[in-house]
PDB file of N, CA and C in Angstrom:
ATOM      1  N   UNK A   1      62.290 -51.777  16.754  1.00  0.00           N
ATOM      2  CA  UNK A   1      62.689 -50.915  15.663  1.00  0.00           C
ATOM      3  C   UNK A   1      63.524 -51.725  14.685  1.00  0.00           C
ATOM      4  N   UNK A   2      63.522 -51.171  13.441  1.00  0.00           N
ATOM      5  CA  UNK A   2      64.551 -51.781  12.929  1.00  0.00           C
ATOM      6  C   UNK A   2      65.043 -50.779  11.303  1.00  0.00           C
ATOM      7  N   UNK A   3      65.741 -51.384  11.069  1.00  0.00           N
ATOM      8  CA  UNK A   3      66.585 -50.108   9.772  1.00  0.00           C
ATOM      9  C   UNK A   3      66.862 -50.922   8.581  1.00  0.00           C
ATOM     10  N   UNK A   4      66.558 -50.124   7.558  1.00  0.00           N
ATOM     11  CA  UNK A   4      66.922 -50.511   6.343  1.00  0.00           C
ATOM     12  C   UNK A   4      67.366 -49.303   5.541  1.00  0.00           C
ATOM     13  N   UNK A   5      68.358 -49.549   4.824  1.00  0.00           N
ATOM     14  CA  UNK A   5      68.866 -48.657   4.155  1.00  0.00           C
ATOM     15  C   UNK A   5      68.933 -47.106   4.669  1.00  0.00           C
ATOM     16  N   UNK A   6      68.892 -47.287   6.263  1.00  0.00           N
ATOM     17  CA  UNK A   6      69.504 -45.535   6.792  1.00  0.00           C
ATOM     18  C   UNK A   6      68.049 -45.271   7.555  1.00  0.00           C
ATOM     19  N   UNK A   7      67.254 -45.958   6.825  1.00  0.00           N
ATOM     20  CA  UNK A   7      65.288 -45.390   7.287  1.00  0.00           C
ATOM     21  C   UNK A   7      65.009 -46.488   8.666  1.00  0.00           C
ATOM     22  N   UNK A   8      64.507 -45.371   9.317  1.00  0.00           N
ATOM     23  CA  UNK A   8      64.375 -46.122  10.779  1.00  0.00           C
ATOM     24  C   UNK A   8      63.025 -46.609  10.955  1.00  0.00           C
ATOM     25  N   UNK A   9      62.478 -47.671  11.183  1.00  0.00           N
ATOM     26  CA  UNK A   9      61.124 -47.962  11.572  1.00  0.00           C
ATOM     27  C   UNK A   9      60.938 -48.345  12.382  1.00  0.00           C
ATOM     28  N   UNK A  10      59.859 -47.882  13.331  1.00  0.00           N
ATOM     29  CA  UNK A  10      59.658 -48.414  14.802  1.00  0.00           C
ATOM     30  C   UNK A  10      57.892 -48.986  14.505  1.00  0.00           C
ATOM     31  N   UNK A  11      57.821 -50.270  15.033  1.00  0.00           N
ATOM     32  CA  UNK A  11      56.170 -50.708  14.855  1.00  0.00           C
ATOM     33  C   UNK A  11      55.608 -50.016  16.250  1.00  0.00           C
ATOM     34  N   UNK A  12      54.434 -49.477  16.051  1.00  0.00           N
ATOM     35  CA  UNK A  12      53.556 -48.825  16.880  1.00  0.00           C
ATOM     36  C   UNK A  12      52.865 -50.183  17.350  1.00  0.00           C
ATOM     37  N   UNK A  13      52.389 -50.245  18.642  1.00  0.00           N
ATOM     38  CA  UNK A  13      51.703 -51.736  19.309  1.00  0.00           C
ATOM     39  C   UNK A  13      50.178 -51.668  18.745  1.00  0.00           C
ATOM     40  N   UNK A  14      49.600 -52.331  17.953  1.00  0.00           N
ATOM     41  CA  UNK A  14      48.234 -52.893  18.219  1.00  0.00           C
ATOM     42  C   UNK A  14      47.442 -52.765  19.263  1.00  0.00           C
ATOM     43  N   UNK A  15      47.508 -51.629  19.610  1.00  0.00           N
ATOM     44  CA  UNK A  15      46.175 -51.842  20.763  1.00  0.00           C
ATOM     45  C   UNK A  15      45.017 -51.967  21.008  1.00  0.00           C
ATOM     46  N   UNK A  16      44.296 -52.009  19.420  1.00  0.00           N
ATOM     47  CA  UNK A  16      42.847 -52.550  19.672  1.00  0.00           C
ATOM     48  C   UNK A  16      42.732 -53.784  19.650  1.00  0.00           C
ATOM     49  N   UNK A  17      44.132 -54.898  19.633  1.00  0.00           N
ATOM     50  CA  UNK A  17      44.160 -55.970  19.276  1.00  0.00           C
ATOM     51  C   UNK A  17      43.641 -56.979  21.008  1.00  0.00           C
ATOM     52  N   UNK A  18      43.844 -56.172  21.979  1.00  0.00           N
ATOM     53  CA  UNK A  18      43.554 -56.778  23.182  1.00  0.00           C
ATOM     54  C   UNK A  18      41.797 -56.576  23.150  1.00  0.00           C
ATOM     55  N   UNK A  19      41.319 -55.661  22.981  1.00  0.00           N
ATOM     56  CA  UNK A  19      40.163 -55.415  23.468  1.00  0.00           C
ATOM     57  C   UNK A  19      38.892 -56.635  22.119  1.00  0.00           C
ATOM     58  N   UNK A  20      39.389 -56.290  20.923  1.00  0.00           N
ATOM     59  CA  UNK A  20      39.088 -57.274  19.882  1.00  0.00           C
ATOM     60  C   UNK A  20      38.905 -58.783  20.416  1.00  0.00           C
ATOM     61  N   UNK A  21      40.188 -59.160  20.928  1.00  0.00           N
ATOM     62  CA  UNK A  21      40.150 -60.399  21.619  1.00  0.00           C
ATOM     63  C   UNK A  21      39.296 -60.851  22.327  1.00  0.00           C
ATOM     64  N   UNK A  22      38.861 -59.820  23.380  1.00  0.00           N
ATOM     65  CA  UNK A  22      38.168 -59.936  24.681  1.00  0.00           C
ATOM     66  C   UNK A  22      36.839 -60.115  23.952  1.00  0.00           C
ATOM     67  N   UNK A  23      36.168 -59.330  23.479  1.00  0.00           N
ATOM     68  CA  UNK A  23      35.193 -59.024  22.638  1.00  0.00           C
ATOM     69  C   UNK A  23      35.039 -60.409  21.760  1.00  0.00           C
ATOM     70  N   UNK A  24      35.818 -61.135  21.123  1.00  0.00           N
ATOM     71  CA  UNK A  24      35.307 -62.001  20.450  1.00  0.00           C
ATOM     72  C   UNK A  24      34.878 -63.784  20.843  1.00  0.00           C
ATOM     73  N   UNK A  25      35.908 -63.527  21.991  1.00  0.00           N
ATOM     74  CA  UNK A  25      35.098 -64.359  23.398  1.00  0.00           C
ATOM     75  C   UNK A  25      33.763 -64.380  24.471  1.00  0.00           C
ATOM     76  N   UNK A  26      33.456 -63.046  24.290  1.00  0.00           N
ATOM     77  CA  UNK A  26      32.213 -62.823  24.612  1.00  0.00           C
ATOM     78  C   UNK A  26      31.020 -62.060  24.000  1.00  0.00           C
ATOM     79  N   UNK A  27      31.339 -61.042  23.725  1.00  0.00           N
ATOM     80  CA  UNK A  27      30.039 -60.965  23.461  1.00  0.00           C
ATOM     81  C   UNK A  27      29.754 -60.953  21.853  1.00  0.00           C
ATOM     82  N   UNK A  28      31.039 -61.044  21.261  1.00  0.00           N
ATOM     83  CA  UNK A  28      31.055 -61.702  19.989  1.00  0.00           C
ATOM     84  C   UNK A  28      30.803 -63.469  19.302  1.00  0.00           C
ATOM     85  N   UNK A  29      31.101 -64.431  20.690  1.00  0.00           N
ATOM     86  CA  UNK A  29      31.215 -65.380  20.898  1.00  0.00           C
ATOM     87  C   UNK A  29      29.694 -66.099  20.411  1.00  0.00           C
ATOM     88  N   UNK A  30      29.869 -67.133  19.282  1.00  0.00           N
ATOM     89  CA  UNK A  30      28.660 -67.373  18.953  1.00  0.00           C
ATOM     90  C   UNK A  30      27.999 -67.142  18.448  1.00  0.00           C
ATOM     91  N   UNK A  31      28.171 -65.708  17.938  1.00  0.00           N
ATOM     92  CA  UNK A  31      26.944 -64.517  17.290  1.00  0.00           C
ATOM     93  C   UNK A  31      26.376 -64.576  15.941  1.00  0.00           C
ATOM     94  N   UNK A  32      25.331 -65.309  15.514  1.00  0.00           N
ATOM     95  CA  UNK A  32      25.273 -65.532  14.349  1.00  0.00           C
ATOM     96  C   UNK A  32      24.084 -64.369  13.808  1.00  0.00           C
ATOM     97  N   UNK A  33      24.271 -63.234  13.767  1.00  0.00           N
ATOM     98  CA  UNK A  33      23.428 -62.248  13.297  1.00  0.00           C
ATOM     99  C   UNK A  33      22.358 -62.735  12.280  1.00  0.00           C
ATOM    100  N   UNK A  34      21.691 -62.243  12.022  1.00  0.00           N
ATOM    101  CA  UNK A  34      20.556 -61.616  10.969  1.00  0.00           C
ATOM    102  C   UNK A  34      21.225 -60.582   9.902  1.00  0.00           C
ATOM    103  N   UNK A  35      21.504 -59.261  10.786  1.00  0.00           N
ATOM    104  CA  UNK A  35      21.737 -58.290  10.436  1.00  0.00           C
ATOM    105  C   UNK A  35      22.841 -57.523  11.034  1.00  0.00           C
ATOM    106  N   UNK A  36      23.431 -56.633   9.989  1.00  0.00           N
ATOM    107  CA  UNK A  36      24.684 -56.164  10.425  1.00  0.00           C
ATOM    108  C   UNK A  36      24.408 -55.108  11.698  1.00  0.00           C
ATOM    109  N   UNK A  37      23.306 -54.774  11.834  1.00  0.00           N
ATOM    110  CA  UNK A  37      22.932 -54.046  13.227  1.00  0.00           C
ATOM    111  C   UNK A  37      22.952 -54.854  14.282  1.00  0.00           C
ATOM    112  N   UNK A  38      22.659 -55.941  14.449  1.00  0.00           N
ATOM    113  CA  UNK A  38      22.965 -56.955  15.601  1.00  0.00           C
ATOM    114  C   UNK A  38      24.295 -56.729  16.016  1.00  0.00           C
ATOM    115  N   UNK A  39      25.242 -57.107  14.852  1.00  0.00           N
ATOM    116  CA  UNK A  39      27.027 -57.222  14.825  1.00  0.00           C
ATOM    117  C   UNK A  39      27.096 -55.706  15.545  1.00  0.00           C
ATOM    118  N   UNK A  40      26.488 -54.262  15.277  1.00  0.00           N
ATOM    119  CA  UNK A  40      26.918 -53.090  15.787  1.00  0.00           C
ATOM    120  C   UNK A  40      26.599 -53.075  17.142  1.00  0.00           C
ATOM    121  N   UNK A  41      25.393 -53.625  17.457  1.00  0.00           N
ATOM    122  CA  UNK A  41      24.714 -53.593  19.146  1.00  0.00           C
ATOM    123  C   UNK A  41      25.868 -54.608  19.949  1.00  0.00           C
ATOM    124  N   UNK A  42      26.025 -55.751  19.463  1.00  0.00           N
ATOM    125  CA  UNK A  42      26.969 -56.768  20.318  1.00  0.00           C
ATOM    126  C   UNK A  42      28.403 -55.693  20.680  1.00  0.00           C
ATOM    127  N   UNK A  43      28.709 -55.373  19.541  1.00  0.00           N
ATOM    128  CA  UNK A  43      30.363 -54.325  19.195  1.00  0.00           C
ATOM    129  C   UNK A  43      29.919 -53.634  20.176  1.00  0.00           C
ATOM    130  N   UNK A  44      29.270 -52.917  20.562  1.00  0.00           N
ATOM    131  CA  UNK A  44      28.617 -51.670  21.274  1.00  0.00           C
ATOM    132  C   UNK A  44      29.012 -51.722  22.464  1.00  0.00           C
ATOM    133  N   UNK A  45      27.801 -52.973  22.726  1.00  0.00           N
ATOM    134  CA  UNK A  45      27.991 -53.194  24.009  1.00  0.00           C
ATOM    135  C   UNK A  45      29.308 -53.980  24.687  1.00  0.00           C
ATOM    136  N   UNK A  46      30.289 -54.384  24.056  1.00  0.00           N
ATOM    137  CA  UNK A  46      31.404 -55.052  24.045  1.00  0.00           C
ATOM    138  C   UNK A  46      32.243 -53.898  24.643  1.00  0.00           C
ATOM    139  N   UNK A  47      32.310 -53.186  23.654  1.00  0.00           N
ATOM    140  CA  UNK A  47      33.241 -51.809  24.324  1.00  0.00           C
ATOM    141  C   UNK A  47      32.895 -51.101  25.290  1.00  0.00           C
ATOM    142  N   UNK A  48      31.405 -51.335  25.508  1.00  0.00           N
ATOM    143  CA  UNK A  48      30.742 -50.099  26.737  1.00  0.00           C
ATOM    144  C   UNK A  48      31.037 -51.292  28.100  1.00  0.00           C
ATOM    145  N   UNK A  49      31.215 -52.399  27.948  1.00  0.00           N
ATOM    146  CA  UNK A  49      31.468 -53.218  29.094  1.00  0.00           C
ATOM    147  C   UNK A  49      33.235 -53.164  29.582  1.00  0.00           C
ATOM    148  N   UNK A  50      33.773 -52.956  28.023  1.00  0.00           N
ATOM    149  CA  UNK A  50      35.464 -53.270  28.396  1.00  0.00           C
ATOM    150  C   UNK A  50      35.913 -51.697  28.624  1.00  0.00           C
ATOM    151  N   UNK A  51      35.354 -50.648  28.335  1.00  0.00           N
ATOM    152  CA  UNK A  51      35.618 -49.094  28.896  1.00  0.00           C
ATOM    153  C   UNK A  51      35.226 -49.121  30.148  1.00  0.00           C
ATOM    154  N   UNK A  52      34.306 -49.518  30.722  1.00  0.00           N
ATOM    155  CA  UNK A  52      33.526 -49.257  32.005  1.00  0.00           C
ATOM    156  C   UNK A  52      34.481 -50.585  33.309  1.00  0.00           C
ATOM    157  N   UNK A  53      35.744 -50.878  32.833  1.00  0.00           N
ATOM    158  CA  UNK A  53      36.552 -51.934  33.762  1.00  0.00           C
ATOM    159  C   UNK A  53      37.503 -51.188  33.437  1.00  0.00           C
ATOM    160  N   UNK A  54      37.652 -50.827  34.765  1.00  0.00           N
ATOM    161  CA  UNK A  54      39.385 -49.788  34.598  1.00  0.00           C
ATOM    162  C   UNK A  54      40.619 -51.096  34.393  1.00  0.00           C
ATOM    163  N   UNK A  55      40.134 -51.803  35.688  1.00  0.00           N
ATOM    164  CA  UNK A  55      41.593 -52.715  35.463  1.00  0.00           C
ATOM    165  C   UNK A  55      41.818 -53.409  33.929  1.00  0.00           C
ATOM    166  N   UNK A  56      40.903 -53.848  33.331  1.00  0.00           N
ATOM    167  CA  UNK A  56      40.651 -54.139  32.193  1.00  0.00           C
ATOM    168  C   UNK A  56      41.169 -53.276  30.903  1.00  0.00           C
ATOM    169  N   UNK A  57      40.925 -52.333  30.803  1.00  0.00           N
ATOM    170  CA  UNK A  57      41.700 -51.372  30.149  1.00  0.00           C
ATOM    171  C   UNK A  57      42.846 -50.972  30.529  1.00  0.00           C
ATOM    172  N   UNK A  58      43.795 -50.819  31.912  1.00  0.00           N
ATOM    173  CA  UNK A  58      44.732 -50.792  32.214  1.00  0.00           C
ATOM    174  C   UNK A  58      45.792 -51.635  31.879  1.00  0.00           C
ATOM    175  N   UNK A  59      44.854 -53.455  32.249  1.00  0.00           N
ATOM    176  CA  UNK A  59      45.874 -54.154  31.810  1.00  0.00           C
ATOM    177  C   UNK A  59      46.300 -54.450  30.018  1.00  0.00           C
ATOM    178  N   UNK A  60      45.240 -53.682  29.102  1.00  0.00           N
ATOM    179  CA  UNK A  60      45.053 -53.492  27.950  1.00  0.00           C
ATOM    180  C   UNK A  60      46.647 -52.981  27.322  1.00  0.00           C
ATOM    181  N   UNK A  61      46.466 -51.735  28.043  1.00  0.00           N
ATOM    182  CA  UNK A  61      47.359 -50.487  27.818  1.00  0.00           C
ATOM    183  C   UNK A  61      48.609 -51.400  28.147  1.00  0.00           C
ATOM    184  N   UNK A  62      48.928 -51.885  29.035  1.00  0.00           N
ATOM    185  CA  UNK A  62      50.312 -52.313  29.653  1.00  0.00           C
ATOM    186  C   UNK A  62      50.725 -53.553  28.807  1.00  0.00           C
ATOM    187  N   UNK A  63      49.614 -54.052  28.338  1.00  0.00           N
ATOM    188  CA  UNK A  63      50.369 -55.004  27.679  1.00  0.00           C
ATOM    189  C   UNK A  63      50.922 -54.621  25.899  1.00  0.00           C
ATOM    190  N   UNK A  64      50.476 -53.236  25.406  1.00  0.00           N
ATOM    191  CA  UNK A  64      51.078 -52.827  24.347  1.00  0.00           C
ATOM    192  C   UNK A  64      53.021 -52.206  24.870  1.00  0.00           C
ATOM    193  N   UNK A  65      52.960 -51.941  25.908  1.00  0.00           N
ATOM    194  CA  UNK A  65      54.106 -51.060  26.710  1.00  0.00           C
ATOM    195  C   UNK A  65      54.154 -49.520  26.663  1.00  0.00           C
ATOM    196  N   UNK A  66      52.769 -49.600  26.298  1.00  0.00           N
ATOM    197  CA  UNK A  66      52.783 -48.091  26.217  1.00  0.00           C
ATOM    198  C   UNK A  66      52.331 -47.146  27.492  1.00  0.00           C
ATOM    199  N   UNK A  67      52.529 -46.134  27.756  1.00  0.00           N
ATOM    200  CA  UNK A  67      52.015 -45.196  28.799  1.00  0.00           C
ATOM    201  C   UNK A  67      51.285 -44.256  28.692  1.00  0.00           C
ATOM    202  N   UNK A  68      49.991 -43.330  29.536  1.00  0.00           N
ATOM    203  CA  UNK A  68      50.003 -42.379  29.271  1.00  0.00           C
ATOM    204  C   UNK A  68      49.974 -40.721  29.393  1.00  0.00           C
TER     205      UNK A  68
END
């Protein structure tokens, strides 16, 4: 958090910033499309692989410090 002039601001964590990561090491990794539908199928399947790993998303969540 921090304050300026009386106004309090707290930064909310980035949390699509872990899964982005993961994603651009794999199945983003390399990807030299054609077409921006390629880029949506890779994205796709990126998230349907990193939703479908609990620990993976767990350790997602924990590393913003958030709970839920």
């Amino acid at each position: 958090m921090c304050a300026t002039e009386g106004v309090v601001e707290q930064v909310v964590p980035r949390c699509f910033e872990q899964a982005w990561g993961n994603m651009k090491s794999t199945e983003l990794a390399n990807l030299c499309p054609d077409t921006l539908d390629e880029v949506r199928v890779a994205t796709e399947s990126g998230l349907t692989r990193i939703g479908s790993i609990y620990d993976l998303c767990h350790s997602f969540l924990n590393h913003t410090g958030l709970s839920l």
